[in-house]
C-alpha atoms as a PDB file:
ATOM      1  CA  UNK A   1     154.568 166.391 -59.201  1.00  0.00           C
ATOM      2  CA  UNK A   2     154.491 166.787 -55.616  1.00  0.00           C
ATOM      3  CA  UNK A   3     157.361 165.612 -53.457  1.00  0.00           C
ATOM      4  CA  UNK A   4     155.079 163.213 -51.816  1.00  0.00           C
ATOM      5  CA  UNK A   5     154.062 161.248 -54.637  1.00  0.00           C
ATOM      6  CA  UNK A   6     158.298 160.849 -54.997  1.00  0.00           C
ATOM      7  CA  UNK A   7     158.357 159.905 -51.871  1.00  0.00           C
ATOM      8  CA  UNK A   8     155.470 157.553 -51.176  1.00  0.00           C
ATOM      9  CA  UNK A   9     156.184 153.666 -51.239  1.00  0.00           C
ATOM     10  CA  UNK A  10     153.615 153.380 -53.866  1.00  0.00           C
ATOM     11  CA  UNK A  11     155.856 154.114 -56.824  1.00  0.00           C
ATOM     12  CA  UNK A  12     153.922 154.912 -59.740  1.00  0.00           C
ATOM     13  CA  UNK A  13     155.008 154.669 -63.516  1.00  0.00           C
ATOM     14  CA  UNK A  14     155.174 158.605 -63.653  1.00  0.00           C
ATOM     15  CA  UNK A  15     157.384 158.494 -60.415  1.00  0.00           C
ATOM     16  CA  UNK A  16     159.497 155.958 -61.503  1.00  0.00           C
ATOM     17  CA  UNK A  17     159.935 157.738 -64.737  1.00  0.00           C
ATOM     18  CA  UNK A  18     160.865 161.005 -62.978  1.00  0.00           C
ATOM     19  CA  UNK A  19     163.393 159.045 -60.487  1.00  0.00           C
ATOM     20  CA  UNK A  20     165.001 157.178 -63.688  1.00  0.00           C
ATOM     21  CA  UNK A  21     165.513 160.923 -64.850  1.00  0.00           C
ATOM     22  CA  UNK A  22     166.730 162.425 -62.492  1.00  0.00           C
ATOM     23  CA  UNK A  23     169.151 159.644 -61.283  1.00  0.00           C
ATOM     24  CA  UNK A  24     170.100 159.597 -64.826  1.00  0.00           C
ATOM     25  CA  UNK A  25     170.858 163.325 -64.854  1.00  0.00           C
ATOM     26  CA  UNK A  26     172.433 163.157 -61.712  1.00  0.00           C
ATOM     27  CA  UNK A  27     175.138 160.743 -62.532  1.00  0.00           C
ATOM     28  CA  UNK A  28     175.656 162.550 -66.161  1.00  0.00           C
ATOM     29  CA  UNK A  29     176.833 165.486 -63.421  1.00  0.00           C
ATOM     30  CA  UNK A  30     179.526 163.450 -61.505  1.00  0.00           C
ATOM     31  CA  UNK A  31     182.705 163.984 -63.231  1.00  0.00           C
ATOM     32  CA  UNK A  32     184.865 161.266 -60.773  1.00  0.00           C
ATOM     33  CA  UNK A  33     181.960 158.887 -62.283  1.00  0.00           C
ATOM     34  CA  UNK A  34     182.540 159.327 -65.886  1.00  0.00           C
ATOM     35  CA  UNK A  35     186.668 159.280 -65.235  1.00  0.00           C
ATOM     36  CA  UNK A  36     186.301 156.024 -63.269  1.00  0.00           C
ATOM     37  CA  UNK A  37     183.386 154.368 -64.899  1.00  0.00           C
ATOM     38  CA  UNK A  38     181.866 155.847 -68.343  1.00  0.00           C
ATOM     39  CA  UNK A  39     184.814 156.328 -70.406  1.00  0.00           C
ATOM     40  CA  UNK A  40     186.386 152.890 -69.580  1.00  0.00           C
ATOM     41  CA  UNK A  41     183.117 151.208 -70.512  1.00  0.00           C
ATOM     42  CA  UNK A  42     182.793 153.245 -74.097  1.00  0.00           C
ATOM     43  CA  UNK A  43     186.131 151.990 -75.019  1.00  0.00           C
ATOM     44  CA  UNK A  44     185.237 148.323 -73.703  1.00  0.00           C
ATOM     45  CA  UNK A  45     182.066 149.042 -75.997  1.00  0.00           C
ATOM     46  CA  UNK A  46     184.325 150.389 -78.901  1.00  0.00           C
ATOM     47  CA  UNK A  47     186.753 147.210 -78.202  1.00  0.00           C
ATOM     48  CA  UNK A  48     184.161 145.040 -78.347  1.00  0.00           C
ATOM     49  CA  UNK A  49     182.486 146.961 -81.331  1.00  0.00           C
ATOM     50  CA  UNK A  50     178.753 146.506 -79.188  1.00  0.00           C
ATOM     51  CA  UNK A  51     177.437 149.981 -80.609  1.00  0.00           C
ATOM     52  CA  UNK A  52     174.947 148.240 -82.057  1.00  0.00           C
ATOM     53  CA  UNK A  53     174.225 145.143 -79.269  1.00  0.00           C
ATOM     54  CA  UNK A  54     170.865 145.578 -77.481  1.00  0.00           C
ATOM     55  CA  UNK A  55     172.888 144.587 -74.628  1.00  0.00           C
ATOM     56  CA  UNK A  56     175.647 147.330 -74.851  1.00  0.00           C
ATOM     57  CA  UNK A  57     173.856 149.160 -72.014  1.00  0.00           C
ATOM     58  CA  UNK A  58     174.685 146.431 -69.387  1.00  0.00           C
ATOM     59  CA  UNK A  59     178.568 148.342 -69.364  1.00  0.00           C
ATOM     60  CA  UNK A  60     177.102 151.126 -67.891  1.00  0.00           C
ATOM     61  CA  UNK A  61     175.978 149.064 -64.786  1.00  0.00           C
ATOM     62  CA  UNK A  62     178.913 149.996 -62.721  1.00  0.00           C
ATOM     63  CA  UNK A  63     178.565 153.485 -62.848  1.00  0.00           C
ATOM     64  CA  UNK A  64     174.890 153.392 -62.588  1.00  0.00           C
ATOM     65  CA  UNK A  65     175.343 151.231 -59.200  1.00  0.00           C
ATOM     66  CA  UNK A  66     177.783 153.678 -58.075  1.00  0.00           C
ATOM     67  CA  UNK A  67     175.600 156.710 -58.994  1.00  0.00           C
ATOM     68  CA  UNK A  68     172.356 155.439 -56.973  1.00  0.00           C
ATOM     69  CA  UNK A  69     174.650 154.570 -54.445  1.00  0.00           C
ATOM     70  CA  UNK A  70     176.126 158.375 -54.512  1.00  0.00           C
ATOM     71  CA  UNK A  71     172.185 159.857 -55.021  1.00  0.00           C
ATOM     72  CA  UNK A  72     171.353 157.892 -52.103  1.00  0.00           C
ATOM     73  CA  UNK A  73     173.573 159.129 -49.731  1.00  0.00           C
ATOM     74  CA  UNK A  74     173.361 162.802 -50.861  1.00  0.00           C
ATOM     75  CA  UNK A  75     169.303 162.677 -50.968  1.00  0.00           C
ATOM     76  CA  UNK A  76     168.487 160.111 -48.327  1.00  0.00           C
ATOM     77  CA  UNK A  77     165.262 158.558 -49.782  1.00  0.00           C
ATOM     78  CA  UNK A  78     163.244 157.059 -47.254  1.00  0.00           C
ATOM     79  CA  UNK A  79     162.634 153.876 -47.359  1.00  0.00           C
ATOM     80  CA  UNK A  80     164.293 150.503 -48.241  1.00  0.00           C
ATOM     81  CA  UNK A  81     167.382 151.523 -50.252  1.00  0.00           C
ATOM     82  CA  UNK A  82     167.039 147.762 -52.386  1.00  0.00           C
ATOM     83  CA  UNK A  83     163.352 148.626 -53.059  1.00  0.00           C
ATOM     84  CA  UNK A  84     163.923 152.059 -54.305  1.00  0.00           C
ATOM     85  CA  UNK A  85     167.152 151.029 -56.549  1.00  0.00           C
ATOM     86  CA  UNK A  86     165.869 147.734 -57.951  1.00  0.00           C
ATOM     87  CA  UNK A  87     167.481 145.825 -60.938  1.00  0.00           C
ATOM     88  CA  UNK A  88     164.775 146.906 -62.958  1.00  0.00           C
ATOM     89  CA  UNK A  89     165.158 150.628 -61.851  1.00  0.00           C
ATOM     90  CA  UNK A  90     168.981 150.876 -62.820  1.00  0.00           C
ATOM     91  CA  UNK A  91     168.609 148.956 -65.659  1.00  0.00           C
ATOM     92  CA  UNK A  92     166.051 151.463 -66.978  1.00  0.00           C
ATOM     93  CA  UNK A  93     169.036 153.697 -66.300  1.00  0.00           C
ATOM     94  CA  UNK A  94     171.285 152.072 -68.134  1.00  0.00           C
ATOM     95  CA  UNK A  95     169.318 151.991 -71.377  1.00  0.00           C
ATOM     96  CA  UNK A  96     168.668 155.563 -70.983  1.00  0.00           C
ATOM     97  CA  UNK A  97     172.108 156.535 -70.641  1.00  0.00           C
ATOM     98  CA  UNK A  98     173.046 153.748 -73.457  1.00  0.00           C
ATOM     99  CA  UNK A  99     170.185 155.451 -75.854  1.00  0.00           C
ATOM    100  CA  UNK A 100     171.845 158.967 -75.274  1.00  0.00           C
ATOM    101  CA  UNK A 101     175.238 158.366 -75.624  1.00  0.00           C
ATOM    102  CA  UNK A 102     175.633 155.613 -78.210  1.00  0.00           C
ATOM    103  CA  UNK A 103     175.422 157.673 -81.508  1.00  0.00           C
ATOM    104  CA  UNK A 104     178.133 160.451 -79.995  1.00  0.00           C
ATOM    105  CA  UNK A 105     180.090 156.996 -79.448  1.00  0.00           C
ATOM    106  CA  UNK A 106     179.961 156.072 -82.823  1.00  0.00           C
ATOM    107  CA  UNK A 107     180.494 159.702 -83.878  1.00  0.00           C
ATOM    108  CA  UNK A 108     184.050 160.016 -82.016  1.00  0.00           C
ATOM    109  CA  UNK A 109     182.667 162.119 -79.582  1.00  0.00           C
ATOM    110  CA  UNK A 110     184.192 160.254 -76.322  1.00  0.00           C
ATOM    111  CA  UNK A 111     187.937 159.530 -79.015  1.00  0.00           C
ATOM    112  CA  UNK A 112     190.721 161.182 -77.696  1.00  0.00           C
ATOM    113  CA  UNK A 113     191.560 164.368 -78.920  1.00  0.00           C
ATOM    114  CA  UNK A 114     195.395 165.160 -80.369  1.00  0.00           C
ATOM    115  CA  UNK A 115     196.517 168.436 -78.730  1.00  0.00           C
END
């Protein structure tokens, strides 16, 4: 894909698909973002036992916010910040992050560990 077709205003599927990924895989980098937002919301989710809720994924919206906030100012996008980072956009997020990570919840992955 060429960096114009990211860029233009006319966002395709395929570019919205690549700019779900990569904000997804950005944010999966940011360590202060899963300290202050991911692991609070898996034990909310574990709390609440929504592992298996379609609408678990909506606890991930904080740190999704926060991380197109964060890939905005470190990648300046051009054009309207609200109509690159729509509802729809980081809700696509969210179920992409939710799809990945709910079955390592369940597993104990994210439990504390006993040293």
């Amino acid at each position: 894909m060429l960096l114009k077709e990211l860029f233009d205003n006319n966002v395709s599927e395929d570019t919205s698909d690549v700019l779900i990924d990569d904000i997804k895989f950005y944010i999966e980098q940011q360590d202060d973002l899963h300290k202050e937002y991911f692991l609070p919301a898996v034990d909310e989710l574990k709390r609440k036992n929504l592992l298996d809720d379609d609408s678990c994924y909506e606890c991930f919206m904080p740190m999704v916010e926060a991380g197109c906030e964060n890939y905005q100012e470190q990648y300046k996008l051009p054009g309207v910040t609200e109509e690159i980072y729509t509802d729809e956009l980081k809700e696509m997020i969210c179920r992409r992050i939710a799809e990945t990570c709910i079955d390592l919840i369940k597993d104990g992955q994210y439990d504390p560990k006993e040293v």
